[in-house]
C-alpha atoms as a PDB file:
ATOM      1  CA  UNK A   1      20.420 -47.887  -9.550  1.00  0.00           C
ATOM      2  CA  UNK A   2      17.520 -46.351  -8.440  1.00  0.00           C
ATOM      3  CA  UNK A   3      16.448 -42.805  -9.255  1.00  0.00           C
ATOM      4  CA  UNK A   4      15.451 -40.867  -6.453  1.00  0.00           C
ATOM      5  CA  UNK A   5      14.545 -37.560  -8.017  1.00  0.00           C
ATOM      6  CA  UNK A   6      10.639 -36.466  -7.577  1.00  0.00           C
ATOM      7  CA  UNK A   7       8.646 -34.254  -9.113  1.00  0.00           C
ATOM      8  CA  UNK A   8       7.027 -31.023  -7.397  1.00  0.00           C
ATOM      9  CA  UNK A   9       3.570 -30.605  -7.294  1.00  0.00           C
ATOM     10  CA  UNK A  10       2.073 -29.588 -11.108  1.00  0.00           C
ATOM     11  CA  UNK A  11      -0.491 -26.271 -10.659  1.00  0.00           C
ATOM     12  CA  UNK A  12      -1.272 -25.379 -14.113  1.00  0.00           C
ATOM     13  CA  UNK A  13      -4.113 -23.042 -15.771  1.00  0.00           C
ATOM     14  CA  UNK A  14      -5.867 -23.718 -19.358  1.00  0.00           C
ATOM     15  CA  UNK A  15      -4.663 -20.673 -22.126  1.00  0.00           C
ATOM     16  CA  UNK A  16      -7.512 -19.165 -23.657  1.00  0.00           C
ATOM     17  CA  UNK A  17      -6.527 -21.157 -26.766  1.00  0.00           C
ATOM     18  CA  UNK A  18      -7.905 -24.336 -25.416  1.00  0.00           C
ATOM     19  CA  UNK A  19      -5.083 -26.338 -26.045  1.00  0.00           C
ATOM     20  CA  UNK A  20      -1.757 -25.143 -23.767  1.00  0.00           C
ATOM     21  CA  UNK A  21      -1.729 -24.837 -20.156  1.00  0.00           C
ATOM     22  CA  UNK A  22       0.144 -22.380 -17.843  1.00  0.00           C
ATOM     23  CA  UNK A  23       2.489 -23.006 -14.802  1.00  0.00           C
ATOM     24  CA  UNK A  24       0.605 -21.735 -11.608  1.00  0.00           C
ATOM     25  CA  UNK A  25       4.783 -22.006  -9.953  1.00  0.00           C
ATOM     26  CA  UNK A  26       8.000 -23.781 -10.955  1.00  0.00           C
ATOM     27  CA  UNK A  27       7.630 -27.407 -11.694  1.00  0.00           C
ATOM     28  CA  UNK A  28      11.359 -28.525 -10.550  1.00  0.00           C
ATOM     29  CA  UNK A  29      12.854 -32.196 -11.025  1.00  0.00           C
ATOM     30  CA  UNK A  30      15.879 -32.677  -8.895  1.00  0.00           C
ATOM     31  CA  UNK A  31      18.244 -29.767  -9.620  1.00  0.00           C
ATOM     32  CA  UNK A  32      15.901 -29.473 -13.222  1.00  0.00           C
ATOM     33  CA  UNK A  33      13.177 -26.283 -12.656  1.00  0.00           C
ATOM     34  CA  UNK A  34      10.577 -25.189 -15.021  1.00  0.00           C
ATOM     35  CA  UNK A  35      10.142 -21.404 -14.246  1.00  0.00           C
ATOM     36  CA  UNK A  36       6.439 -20.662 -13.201  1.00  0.00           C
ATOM     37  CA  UNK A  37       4.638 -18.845 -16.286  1.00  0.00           C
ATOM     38  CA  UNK A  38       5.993 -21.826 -18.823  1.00  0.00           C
ATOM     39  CA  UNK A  39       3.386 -22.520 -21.087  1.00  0.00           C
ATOM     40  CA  UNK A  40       2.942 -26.054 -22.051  1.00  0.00           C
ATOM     41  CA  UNK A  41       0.471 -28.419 -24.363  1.00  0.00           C
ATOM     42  CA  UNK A  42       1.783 -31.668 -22.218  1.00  0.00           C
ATOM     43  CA  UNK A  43       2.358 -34.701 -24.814  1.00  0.00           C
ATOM     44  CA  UNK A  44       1.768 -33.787 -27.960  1.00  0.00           C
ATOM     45  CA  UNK A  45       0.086 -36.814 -29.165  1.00  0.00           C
ATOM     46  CA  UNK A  46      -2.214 -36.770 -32.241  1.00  0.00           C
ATOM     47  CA  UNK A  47      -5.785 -36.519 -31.442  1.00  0.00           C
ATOM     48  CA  UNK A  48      -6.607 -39.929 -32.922  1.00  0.00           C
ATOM     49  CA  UNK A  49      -4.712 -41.651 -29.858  1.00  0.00           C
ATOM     50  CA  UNK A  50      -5.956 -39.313 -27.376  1.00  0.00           C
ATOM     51  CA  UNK A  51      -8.251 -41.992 -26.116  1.00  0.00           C
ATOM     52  CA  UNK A  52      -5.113 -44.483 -25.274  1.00  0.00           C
ATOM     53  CA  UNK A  53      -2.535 -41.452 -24.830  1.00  0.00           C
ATOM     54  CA  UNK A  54      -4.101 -38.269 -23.463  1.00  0.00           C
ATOM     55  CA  UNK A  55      -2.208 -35.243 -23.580  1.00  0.00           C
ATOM     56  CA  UNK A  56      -2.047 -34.723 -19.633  1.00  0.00           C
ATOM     57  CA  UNK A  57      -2.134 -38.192 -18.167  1.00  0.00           C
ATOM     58  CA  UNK A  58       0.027 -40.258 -15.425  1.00  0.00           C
ATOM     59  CA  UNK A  59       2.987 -38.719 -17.235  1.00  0.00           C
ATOM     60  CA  UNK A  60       1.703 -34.917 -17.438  1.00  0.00           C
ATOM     61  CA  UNK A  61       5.077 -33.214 -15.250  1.00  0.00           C
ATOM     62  CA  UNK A  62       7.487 -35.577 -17.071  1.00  0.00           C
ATOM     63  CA  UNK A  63       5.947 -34.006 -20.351  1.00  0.00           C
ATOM     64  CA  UNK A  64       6.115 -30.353 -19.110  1.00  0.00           C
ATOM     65  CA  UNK A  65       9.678 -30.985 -18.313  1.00  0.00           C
ATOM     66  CA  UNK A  66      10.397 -32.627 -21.867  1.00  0.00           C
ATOM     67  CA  UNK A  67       8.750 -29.276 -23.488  1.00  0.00           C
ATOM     68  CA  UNK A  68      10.675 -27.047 -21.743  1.00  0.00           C
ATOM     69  CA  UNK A  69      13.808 -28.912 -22.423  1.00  0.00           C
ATOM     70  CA  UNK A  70      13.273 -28.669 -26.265  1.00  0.00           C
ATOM     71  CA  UNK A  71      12.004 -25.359 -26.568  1.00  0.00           C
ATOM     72  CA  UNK A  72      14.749 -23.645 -24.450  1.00  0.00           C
ATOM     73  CA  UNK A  73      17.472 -26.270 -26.172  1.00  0.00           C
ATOM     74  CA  UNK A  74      19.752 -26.474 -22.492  1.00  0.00           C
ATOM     75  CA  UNK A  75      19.854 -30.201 -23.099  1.00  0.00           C
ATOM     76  CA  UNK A  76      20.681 -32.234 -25.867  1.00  0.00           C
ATOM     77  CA  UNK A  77      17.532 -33.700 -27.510  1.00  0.00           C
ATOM     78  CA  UNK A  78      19.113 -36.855 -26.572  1.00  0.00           C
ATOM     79  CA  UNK A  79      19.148 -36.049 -22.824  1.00  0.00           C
ATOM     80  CA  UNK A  80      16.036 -34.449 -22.888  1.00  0.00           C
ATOM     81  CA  UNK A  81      14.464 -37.630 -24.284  1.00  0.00           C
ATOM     82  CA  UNK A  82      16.053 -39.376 -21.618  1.00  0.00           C
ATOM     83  CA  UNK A  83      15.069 -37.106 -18.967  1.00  0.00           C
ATOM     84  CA  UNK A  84      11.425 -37.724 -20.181  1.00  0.00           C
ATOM     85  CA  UNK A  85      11.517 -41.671 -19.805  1.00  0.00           C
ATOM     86  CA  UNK A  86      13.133 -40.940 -16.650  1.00  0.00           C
ATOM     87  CA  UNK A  87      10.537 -38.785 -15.172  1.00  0.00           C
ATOM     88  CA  UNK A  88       8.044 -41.051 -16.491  1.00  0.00           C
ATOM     89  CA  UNK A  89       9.893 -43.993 -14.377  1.00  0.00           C
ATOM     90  CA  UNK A  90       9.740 -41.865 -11.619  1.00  0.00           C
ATOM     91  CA  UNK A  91       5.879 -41.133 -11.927  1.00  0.00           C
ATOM     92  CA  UNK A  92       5.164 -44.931 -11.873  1.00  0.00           C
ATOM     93  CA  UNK A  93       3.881 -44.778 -15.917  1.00  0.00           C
ATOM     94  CA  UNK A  94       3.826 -48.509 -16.574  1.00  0.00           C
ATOM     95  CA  UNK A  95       7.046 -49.592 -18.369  1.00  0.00           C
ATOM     96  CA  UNK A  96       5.328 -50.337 -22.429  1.00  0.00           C
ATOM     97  CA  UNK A  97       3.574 -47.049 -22.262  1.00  0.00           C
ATOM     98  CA  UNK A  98       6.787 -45.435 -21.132  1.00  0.00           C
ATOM     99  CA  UNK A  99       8.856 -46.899 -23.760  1.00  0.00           C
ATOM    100  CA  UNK A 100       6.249 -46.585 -26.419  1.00  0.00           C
ATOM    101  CA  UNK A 101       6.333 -42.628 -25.564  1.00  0.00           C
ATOM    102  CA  UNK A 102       9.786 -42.485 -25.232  1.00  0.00           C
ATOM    103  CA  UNK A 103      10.061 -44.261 -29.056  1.00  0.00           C
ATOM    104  CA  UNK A 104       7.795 -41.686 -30.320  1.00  0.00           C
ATOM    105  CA  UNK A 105       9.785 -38.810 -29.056  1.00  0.00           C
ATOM    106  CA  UNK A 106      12.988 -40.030 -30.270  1.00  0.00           C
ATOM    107  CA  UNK A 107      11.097 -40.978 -33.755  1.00  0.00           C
ATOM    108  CA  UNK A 108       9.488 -38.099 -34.389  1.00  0.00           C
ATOM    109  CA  UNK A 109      10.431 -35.288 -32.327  1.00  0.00           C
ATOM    110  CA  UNK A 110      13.309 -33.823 -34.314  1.00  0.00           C
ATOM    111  CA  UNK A 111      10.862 -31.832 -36.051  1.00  0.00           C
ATOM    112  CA  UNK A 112       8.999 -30.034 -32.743  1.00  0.00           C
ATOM    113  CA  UNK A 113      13.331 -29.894 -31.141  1.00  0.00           C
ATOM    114  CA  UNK A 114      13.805 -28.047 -34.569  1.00  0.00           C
ATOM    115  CA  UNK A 115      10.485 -25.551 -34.604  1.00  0.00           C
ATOM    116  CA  UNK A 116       9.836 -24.996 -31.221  1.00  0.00           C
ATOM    117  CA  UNK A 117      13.435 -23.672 -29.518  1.00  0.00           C
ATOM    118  CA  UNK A 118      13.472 -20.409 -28.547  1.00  0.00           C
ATOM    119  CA  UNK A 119       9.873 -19.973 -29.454  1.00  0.00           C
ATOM    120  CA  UNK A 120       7.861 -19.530 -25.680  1.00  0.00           C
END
């Protein structure tokens, strides 16, 4: 079955930090919304891979999404993992980069779903 959700449009502004970005307005996937303000550092993908993986490529809303889903905890990890290989389906990311991100955040994202909830 196909999935028929889209994406709004992403309007974000760099922090002063350098490394997180701002939401200009909500970011909203099907009945999903990301209030406008959210503060986000897209994938969070070492540096060392940033030349295969940026941080804010193809898949940049589906990552937004995934952070706001583990740092407010109002999905499982589980379905928030999902919902980030789903969004990335739905943003046309080629299907081994998609599941090679998706692999990484069920691998090794228990530790950011542990730190981060509650903390933006």
């Amino acid at each position: 079955m196909a999935d028929h959700r889209k994406f709004s449009r992403l309007a974000v502004t760099p922090e002063p930090n350098g490394r997180d970005w701002r939401l200009l307005e909500p970011l909203s996937f099907g009945d999903l919304a990301v209030p406008e303000g959210f503060v986000t550092d897209f994938a969070s993908i070492p540096r060392a891979l940033w030349a295969i993986y940026p941080p804010n490529g193809k898949w940049a809303p589906a990552a937004v999404l995934h952070d706001f889903l583990y740092r407010t905890g109002t999905r499982t990890r589980a379905e928030a993992d999902a919902l980030f290989l789903a969004g990335m389906a739905v943003l046309r990311v080629p299907v081994a980069r998609r599941f090679v991100m998706y692999l990484a955040v069920r691998c090794f994202g228990w530790s950011s779903w542990r730190g981060t909830r509650g903390t933006r």
